[in-house]
PDB file of N, CA and C in Angstrom:
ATOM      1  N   UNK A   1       0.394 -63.882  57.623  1.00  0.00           N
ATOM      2  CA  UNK A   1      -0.388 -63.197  58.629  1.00  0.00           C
ATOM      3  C   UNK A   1      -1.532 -62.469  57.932  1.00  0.00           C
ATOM      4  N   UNK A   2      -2.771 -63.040  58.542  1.00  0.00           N
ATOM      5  CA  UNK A   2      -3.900 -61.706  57.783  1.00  0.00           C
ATOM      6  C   UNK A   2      -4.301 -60.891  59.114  1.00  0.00           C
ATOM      7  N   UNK A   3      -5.173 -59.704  58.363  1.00  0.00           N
ATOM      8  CA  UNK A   3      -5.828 -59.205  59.940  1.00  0.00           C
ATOM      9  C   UNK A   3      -7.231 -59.295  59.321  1.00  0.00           C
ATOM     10  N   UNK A   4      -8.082 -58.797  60.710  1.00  0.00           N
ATOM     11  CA  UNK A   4      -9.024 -59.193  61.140  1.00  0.00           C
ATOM     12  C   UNK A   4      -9.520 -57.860  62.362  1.00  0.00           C
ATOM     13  N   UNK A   5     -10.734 -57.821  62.073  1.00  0.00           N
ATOM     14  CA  UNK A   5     -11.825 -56.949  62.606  1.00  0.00           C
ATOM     15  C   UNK A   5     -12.645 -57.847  63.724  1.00  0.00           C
ATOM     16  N   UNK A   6     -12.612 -57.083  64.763  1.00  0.00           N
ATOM     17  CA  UNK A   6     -13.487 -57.814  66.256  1.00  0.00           C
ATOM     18  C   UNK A   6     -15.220 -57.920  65.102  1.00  0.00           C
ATOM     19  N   UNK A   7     -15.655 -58.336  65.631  1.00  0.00           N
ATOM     20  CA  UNK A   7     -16.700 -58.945  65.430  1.00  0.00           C
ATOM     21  C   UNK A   7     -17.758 -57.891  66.590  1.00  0.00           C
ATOM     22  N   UNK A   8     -18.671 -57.744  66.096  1.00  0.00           N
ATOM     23  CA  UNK A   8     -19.282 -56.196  67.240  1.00  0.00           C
ATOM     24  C   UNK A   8     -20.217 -57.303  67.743  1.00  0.00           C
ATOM     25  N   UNK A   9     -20.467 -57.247  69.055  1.00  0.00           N
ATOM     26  CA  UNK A   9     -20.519 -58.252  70.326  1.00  0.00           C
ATOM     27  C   UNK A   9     -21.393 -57.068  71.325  1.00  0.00           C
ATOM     28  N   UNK A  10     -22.147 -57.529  71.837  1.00  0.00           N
ATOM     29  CA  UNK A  10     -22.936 -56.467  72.831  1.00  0.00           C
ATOM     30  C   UNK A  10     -22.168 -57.273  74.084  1.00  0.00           C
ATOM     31  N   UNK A  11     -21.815 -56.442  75.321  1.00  0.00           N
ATOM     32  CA  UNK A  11     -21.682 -57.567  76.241  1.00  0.00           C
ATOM     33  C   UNK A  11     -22.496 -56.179  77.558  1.00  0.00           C
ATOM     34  N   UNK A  12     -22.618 -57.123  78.593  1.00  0.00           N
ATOM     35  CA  UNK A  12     -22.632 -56.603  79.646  1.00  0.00           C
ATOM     36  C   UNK A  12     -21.790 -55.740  80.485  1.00  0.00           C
ATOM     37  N   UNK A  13     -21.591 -54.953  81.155  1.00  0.00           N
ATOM     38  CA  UNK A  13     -20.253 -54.451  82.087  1.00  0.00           C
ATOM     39  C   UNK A  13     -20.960 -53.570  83.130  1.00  0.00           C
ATOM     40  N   UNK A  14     -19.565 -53.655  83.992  1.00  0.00           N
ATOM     41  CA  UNK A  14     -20.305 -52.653  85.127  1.00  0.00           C
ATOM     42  C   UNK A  14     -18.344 -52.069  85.653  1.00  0.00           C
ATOM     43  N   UNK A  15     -18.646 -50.851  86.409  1.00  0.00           N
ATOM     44  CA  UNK A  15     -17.375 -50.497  86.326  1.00  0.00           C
ATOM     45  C   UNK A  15     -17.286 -50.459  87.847  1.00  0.00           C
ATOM     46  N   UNK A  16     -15.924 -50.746  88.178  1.00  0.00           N
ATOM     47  CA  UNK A  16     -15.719 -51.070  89.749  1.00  0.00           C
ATOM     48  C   UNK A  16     -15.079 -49.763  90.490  1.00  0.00           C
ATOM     49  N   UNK A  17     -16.223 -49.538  91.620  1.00  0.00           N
ATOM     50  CA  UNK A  17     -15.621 -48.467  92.458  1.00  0.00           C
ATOM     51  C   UNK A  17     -16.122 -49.382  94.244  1.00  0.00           C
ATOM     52  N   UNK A  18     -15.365 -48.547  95.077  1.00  0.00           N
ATOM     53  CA  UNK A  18     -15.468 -48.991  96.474  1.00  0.00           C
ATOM     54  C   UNK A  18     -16.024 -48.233  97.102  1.00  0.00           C
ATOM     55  N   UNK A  19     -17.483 -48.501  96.711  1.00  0.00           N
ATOM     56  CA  UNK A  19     -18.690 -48.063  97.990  1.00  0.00           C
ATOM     57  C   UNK A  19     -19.429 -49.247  97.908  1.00  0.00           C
ATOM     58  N   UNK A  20     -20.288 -49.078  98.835  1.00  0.00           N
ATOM     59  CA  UNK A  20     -21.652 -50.450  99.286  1.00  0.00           C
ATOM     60  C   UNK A  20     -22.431 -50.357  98.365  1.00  0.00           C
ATOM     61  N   UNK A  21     -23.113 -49.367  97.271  1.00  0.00           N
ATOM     62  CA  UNK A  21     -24.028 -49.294  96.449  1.00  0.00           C
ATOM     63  C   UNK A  21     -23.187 -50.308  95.623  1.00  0.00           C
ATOM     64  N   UNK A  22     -22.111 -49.830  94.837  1.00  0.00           N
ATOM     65  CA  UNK A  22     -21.443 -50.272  93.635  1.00  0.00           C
ATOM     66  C   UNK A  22     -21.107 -51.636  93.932  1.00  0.00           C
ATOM     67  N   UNK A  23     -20.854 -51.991  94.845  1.00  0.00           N
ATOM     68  CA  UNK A  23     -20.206 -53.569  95.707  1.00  0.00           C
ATOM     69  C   UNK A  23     -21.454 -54.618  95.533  1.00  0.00           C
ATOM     70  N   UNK A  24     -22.593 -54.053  96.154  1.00  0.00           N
ATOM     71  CA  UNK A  24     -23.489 -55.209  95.793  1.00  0.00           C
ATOM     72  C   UNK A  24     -24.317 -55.270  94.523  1.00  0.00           C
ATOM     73  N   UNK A  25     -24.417 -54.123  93.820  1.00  0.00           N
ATOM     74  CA  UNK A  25     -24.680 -54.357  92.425  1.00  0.00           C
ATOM     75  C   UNK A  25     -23.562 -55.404  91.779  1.00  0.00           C
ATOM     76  N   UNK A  26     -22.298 -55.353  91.841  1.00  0.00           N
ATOM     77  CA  UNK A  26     -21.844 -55.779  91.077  1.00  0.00           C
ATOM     78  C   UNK A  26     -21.419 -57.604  91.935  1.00  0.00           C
ATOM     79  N   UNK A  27     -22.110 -58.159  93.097  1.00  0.00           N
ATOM     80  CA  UNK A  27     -22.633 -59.009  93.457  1.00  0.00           C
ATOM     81  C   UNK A  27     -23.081 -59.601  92.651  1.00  0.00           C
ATOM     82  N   UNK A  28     -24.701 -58.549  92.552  1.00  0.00           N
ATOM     83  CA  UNK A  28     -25.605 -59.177  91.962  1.00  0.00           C
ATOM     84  C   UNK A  28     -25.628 -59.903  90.383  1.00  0.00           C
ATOM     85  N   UNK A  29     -24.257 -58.463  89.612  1.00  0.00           N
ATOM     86  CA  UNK A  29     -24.267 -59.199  88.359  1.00  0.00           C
ATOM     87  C   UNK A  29     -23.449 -60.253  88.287  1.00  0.00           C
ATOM     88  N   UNK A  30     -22.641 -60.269  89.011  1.00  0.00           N
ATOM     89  CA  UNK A  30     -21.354 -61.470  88.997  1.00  0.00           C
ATOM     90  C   UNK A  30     -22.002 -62.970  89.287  1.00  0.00           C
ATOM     91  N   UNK A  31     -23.064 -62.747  90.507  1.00  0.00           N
ATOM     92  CA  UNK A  31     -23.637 -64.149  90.850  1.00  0.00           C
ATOM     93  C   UNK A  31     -23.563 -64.756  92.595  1.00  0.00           C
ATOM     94  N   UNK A  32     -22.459 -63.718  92.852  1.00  0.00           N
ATOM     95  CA  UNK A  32     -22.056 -64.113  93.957  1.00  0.00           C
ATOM     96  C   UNK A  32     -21.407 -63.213  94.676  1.00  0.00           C
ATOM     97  N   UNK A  33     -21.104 -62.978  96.378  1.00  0.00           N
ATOM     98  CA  UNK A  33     -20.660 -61.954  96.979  1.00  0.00           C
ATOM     99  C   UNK A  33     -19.250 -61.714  96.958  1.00  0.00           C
ATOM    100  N   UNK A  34     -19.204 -60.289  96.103  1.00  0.00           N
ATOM    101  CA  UNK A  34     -17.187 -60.493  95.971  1.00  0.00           C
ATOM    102  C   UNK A  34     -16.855 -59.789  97.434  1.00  0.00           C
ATOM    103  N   UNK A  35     -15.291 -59.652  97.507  1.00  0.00           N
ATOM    104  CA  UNK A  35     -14.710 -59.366  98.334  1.00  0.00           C
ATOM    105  C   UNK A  35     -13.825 -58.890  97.748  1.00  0.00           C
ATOM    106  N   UNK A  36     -13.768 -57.155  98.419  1.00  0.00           N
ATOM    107  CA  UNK A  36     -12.492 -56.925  98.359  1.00  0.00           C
ATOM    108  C   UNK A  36     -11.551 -56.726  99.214  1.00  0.00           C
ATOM    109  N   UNK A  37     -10.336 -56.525  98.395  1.00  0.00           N
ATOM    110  CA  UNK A  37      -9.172 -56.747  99.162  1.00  0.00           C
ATOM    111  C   UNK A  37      -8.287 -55.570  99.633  1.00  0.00           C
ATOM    112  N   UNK A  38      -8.221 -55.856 101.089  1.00  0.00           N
ATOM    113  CA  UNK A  38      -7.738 -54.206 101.344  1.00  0.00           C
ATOM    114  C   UNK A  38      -6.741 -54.271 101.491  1.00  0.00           C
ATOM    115  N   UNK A  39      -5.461 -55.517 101.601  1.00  0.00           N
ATOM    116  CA  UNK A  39      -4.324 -55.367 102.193  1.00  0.00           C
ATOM    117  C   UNK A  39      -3.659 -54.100 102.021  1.00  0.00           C
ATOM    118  N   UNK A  40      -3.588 -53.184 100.515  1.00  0.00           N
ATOM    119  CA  UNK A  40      -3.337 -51.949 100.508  1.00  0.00           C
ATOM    120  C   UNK A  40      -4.275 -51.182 100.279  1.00  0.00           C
ATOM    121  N   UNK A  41      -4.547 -50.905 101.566  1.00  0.00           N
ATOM    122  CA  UNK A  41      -5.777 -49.268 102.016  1.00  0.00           C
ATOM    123  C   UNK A  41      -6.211 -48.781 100.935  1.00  0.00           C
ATOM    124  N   UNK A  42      -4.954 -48.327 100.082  1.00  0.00           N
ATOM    125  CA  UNK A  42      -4.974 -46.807  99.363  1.00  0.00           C
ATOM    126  C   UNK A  42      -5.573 -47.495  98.168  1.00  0.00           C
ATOM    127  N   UNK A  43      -4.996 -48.840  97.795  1.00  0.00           N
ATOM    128  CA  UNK A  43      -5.421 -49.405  96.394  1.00  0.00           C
ATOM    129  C   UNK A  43      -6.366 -50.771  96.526  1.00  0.00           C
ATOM    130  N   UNK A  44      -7.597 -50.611  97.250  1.00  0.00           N
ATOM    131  CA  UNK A  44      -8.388 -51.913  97.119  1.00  0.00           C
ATOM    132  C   UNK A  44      -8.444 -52.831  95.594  1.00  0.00           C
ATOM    133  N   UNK A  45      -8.426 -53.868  95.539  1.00  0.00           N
ATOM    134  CA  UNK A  45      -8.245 -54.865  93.974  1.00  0.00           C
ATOM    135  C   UNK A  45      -9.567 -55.608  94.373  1.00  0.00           C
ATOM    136  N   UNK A  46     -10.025 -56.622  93.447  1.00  0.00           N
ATOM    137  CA  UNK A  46     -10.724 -57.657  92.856  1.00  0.00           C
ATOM    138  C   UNK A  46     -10.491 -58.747  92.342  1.00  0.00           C
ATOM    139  N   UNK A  47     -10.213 -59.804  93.282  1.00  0.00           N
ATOM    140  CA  UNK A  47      -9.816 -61.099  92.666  1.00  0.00           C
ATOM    141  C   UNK A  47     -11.021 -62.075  91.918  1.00  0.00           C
ATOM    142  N   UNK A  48     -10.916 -61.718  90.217  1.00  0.00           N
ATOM    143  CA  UNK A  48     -11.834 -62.474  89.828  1.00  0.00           C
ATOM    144  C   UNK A  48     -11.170 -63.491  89.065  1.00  0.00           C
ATOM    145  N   UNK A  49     -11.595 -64.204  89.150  1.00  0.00           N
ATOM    146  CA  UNK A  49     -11.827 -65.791  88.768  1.00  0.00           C
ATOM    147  C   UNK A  49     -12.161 -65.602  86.919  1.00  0.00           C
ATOM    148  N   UNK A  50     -11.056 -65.842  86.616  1.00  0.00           N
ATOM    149  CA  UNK A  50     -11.278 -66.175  84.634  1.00  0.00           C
ATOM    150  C   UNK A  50     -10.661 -67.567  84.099  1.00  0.00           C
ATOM    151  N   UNK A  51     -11.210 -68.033  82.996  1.00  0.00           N
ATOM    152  CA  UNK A  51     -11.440 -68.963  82.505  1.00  0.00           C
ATOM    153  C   UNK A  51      -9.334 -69.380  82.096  1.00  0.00           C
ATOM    154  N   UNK A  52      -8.905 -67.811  82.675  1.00  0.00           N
ATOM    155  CA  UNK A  52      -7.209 -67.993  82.568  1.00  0.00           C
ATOM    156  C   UNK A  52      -6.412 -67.756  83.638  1.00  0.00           C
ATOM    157  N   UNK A  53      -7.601 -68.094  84.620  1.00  0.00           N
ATOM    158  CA  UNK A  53      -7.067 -67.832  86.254  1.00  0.00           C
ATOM    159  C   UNK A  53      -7.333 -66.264  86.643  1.00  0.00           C
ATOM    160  N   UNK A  54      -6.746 -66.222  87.685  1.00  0.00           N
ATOM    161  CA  UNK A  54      -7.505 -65.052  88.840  1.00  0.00           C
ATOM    162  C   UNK A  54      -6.428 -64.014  88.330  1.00  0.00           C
ATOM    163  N   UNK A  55      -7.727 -62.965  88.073  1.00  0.00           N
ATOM    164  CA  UNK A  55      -7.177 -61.598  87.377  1.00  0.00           C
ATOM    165  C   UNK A  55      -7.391 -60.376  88.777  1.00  0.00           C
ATOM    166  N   UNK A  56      -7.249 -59.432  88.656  1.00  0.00           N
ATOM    167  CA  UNK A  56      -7.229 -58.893  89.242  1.00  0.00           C
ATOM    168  C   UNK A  56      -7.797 -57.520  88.680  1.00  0.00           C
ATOM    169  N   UNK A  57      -8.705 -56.822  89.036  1.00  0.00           N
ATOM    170  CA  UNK A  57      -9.425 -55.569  89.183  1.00  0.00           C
ATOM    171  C   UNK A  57      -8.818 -54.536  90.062  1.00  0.00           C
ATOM    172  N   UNK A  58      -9.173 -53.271  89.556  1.00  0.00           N
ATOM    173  CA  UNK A  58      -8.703 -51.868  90.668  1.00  0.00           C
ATOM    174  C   UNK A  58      -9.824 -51.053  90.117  1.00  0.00           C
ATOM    175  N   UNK A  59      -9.555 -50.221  91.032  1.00  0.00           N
ATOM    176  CA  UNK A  59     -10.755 -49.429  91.135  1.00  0.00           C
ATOM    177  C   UNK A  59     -10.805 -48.465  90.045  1.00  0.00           C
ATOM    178  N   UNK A  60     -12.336 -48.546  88.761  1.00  0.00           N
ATOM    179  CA  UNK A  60     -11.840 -47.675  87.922  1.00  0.00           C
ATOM    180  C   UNK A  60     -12.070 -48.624  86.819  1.00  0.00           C
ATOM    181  N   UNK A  61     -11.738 -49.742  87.014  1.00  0.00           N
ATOM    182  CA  UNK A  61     -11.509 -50.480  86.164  1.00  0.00           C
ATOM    183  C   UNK A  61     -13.380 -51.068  85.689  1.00  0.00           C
ATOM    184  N   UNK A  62     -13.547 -51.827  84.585  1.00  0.00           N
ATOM    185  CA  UNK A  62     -14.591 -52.489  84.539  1.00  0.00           C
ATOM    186  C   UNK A  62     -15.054 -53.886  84.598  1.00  0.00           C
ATOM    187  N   UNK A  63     -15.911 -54.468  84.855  1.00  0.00           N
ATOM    188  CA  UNK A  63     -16.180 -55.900  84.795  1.00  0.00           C
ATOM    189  C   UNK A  63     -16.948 -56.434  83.691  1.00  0.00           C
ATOM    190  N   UNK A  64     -16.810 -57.204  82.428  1.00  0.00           N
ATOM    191  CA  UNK A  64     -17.256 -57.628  81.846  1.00  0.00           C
ATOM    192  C   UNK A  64     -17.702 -58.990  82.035  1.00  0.00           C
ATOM    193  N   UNK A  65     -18.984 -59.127  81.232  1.00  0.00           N
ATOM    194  CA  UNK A  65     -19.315 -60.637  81.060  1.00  0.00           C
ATOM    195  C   UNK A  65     -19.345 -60.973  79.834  1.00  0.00           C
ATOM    196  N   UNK A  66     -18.449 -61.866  78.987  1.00  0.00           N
ATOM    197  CA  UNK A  66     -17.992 -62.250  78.276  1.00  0.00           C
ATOM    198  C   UNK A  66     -19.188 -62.824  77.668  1.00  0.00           C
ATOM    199  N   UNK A  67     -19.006 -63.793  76.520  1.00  0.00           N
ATOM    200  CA  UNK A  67     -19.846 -64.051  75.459  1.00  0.00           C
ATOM    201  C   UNK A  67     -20.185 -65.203  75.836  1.00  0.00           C
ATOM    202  N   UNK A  68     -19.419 -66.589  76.677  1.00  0.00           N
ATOM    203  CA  UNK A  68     -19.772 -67.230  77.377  1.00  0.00           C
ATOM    204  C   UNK A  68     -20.255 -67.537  78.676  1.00  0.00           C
ATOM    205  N   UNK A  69     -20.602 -66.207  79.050  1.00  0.00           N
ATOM    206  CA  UNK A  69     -20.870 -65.774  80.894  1.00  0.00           C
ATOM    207  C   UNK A  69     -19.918 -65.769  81.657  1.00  0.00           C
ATOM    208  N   UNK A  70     -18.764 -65.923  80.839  1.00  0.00           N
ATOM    209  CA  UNK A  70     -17.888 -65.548  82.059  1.00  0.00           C
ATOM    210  C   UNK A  70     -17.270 -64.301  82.419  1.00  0.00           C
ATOM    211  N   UNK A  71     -16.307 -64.035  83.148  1.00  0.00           N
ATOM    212  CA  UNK A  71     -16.552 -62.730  84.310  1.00  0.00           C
ATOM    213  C   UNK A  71     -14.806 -62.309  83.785  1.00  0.00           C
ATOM    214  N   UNK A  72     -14.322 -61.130  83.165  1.00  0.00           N
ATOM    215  CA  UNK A  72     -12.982 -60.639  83.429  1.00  0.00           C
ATOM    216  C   UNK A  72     -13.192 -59.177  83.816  1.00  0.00           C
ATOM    217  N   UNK A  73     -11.878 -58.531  84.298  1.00  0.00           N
ATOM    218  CA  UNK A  73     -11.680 -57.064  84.159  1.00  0.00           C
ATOM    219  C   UNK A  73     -11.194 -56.234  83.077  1.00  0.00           C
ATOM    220  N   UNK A  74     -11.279 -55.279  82.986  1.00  0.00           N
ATOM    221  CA  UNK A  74     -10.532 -54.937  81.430  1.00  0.00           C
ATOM    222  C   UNK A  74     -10.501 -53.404  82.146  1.00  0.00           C
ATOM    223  N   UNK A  75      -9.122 -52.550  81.824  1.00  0.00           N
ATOM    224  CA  UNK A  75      -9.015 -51.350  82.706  1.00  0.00           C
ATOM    225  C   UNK A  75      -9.477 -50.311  81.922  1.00  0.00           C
ATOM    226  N   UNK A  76      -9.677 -49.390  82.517  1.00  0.00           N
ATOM    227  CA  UNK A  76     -10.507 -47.888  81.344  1.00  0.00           C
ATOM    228  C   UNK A  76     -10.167 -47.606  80.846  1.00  0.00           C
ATOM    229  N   UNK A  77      -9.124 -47.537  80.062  1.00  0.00           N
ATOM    230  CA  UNK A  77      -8.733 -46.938  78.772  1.00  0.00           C
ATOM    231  C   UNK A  77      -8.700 -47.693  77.350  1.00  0.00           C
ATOM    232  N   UNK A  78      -8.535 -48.936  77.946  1.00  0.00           N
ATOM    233  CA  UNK A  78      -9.035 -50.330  77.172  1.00  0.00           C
ATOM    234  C   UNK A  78     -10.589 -50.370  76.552  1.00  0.00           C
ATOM    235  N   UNK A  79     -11.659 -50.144  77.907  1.00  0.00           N
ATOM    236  CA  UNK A  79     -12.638 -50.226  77.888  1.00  0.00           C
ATOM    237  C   UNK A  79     -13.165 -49.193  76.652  1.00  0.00           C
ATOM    238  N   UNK A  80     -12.623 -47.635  77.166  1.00  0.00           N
ATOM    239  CA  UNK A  80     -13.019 -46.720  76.478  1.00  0.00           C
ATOM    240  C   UNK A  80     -12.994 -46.890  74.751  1.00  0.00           C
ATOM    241  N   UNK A  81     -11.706 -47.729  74.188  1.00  0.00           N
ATOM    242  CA  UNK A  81     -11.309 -47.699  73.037  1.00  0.00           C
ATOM    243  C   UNK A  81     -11.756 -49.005  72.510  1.00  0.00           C
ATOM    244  N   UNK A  82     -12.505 -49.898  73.287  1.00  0.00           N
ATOM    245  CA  UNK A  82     -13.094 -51.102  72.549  1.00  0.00           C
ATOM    246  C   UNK A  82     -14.844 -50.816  72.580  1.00  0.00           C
ATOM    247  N   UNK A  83     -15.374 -50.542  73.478  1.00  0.00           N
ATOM    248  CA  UNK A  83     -16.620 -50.510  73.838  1.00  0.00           C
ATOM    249  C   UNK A  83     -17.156 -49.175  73.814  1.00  0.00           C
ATOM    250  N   UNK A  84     -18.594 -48.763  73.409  1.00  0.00           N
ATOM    251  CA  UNK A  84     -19.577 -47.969  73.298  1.00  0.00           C
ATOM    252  C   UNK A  84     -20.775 -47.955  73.779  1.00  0.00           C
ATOM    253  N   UNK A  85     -21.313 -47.284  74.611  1.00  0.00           N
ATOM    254  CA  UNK A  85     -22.481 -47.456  75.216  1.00  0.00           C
ATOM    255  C   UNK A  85     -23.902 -47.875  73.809  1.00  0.00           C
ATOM    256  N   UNK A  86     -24.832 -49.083  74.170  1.00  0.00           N
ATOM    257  CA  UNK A  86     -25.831 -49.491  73.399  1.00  0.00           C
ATOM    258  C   UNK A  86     -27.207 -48.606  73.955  1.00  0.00           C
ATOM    259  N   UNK A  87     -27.880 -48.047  73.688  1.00  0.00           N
ATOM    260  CA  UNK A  87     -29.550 -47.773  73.917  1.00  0.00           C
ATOM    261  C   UNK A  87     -30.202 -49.423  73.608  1.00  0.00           C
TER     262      UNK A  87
END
């Protein structure tokens, strides 16, 4: 077994909350109009579509676009301890 260091990667993200501002921005970056899902009121989700099948988002959480354009969630505390805001 060896280890190994991530490779520092700029990516895109946007972080998911449930209002109309945040909903169609993150439309716009995804490509297409998401939908969310209210079956539980209290906890709306995000069924996105990954290259390892349909993941699921909550609110709070962020949306990345990967190195090949594609689209996952990754939750905030994850986010916080991998990623750093770029200028």
């Amino acid at each position: 077994m060896g280890k190994y260091r991530k490779k520092p990667v700029i990516v895109e993200a946007m972080q998911f909350f449930d209002n109309a501002e945040t909903l169609t921005k993150l439309s716009d970056f995804i490509g297409y109009t998401i939908k969310v899902d209210y079956k539980d009121q209290k906890n709306p989700i995000l069924k996105i579509p990954t290259l390892e099948g349909e993941h699921i988002a909550r609110v709070g959480d962020w949306i990345i676009k990967g190195v090949n354009g594609e689209f996952y969630p990754c939750k905030l505390d994850i986010f916080q301890k991998t990623y750093e805001p770029v200028n």
